[in-house]
N, C-alpha and C. Protein backbone atom coordinates (compact mmCIF):
# COMPACT_ATOMS: atom_id res chain seq x y z
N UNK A 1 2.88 -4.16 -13.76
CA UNK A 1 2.24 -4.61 -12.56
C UNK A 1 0.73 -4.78 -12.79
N UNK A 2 -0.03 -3.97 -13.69
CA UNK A 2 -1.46 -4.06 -13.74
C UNK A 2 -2.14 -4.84 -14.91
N UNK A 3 -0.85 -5.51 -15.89
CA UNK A 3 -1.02 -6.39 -16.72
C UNK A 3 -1.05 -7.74 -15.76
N UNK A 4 -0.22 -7.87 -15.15
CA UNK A 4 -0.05 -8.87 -14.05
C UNK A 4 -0.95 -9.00 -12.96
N UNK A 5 -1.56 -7.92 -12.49
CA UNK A 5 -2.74 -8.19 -11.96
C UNK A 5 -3.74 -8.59 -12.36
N UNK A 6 -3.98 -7.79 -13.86
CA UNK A 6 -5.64 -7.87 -14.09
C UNK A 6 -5.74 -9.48 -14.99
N UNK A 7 -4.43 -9.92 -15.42
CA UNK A 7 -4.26 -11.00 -16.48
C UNK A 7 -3.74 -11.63 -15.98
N UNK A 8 -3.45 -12.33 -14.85
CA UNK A 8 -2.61 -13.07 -14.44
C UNK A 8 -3.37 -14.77 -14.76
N UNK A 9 -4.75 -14.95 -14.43
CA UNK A 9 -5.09 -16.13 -15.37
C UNK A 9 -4.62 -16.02 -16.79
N UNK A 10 -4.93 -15.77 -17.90
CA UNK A 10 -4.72 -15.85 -18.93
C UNK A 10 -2.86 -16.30 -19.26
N UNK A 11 -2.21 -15.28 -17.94
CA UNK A 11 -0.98 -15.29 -18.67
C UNK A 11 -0.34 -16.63 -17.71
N UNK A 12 -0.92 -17.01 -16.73
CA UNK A 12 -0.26 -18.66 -16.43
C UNK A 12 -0.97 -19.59 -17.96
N UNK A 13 -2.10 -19.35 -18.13
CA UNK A 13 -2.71 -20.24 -19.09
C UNK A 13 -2.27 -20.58 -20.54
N UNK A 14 -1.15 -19.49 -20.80
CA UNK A 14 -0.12 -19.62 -21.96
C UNK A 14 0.68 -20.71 -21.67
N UNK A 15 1.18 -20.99 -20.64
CA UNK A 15 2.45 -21.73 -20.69
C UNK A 15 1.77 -22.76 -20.24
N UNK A 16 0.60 -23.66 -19.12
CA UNK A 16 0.47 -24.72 -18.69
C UNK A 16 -1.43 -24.63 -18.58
N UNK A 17 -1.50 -26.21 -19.22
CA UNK A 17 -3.10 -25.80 -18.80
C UNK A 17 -4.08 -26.45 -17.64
N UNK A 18 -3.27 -27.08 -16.17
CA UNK A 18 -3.35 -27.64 -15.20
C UNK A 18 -3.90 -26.10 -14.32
N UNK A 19 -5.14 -26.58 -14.18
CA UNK A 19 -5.92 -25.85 -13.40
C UNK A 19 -5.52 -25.37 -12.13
N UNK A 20 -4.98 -26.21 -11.39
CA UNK A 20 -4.38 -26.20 -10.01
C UNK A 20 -2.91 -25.42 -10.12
N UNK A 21 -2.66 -25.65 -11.13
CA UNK A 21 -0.94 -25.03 -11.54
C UNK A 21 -1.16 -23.22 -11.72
N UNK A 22 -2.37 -23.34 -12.44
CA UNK A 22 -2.46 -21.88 -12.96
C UNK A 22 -3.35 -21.33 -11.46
N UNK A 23 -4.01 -21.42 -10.88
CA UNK A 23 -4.65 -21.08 -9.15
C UNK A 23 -3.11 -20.71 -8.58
N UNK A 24 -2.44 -21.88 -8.72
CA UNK A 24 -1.19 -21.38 -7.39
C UNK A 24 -0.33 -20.60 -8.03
N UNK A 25 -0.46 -20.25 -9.64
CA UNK A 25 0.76 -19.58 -10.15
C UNK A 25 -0.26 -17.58 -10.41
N UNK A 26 -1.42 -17.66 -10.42
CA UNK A 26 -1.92 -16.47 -10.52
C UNK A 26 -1.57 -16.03 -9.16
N UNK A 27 -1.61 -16.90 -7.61
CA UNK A 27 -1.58 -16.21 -6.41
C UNK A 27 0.03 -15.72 -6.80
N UNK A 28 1.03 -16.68 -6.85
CA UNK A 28 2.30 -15.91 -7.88
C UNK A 28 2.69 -14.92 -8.07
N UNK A 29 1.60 -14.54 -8.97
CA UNK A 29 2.32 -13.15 -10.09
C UNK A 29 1.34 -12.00 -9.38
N UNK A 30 0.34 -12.43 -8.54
CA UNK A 30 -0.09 -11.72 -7.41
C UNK A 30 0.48 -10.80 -7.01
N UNK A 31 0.96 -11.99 -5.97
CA UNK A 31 2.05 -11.12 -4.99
C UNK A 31 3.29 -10.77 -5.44
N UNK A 32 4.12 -11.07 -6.35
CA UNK A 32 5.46 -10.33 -6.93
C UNK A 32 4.79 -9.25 -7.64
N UNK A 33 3.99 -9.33 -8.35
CA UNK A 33 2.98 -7.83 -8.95
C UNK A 33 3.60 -6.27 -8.41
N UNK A 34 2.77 -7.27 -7.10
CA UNK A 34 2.89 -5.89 -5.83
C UNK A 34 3.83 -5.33 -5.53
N UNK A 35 4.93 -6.66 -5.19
CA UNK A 35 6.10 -6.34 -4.66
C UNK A 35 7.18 -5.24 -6.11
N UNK A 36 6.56 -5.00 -6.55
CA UNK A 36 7.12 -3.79 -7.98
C UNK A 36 7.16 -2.76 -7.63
N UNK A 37 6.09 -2.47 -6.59
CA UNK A 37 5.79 -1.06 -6.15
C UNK A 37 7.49 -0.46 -5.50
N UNK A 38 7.91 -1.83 -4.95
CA UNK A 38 8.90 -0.51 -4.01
C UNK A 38 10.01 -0.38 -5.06
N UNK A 39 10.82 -1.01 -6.02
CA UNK A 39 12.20 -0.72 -6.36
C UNK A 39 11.46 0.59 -7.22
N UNK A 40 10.39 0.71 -7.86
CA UNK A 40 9.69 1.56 -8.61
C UNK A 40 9.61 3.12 -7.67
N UNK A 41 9.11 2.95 -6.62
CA UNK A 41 9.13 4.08 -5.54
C UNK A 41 10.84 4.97 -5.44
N UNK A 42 11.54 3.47 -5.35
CA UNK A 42 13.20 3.60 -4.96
C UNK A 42 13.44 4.52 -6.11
N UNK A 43 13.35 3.82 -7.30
CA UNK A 43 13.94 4.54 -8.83
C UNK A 43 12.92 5.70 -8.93
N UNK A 44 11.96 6.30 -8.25
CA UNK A 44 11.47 7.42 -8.56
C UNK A 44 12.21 8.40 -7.63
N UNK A 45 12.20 8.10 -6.11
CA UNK A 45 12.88 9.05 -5.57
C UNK A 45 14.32 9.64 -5.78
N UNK A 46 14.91 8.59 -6.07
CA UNK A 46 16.46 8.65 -7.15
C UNK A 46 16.49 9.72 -8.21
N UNK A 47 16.02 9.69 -8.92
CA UNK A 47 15.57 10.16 -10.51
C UNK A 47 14.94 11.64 -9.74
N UNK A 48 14.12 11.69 -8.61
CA UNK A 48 14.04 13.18 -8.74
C UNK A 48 15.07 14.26 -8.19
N UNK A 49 15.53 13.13 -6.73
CA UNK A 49 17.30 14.09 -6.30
C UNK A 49 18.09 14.32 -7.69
N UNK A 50 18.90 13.41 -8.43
CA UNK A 50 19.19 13.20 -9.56
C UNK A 50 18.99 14.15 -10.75
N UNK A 51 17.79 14.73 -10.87
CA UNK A 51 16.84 15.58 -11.51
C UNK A 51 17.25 17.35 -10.96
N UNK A 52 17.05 17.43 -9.28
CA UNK A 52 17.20 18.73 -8.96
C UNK A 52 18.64 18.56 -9.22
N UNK A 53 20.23 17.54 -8.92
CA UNK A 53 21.36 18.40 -9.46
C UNK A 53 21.62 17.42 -7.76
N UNK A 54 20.76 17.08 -7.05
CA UNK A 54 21.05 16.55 -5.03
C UNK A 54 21.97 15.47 -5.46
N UNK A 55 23.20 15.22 -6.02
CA UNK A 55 23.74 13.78 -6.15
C UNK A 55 23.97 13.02 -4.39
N UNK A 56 24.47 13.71 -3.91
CA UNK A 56 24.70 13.21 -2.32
C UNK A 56 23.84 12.43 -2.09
N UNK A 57 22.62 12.61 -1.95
CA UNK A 57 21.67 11.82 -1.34
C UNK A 57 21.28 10.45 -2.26
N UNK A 58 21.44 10.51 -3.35
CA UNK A 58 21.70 9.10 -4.34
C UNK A 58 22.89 8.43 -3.68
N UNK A 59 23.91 8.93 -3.66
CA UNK A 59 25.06 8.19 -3.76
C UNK A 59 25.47 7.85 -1.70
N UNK A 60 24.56 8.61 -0.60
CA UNK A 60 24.35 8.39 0.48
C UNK A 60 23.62 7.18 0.45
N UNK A 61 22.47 6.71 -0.40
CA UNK A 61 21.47 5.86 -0.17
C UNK A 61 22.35 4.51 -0.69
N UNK A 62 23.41 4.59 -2.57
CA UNK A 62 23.99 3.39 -2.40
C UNK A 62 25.07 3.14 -1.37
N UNK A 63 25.58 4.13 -0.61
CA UNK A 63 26.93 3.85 0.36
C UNK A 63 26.15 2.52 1.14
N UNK A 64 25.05 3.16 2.17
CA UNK A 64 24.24 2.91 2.86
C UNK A 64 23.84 1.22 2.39
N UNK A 65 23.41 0.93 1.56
CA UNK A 65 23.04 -0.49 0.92
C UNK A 65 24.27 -1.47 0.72
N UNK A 66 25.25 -0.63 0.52
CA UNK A 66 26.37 -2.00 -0.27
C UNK A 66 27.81 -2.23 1.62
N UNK A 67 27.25 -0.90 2.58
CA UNK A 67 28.01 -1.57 3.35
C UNK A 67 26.69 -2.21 4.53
C-alpha cells in the first residue's frame, strides 16, 4: 500500500508515457491503495481469534458472509 502511495507516478510511468493516462491512473492506485486497509484489518482480526484457539468467531464471520 505505501509503495503504491508514495510511487504511484513512477509506477504508471513504467507501462505508458501519456501524461494524462498516468494523472488518472496515479488517482487509481490512490484510491485502491487505501482500499487494502480493510481485507488487511479482516485477515488481522482472523489470525488473532485463530491464534488464541476462538475458532467460532472465524467460522461465525464466514457463515455470516457466504449466506
Amino acid at each position: 500500500m505505501v509503495i503504491c502511495q508514495v510511487f504511484a507516478g513512477e509506477l504508471m510511468a513504467l507501462f505508458v508515457k501519456d501524461e494524462e493516462v498516468i494523472g488518472h491512473g496515479v488517482i487509481y492506485l490512490h484510491l485502491i491503495a487505501a482500499m487494502y486497509i480493510l481485507p488487511a484489518v479482516t485477515n488481522a482480526i482472523q489470525g488473532f481469534f485463530r491464534g488464541i484457539g476462538d475458532l467460532k468467531v472465524t467460522l461465525m464471520s464466514l457463515y455470516r458472509i457466504q449466506f
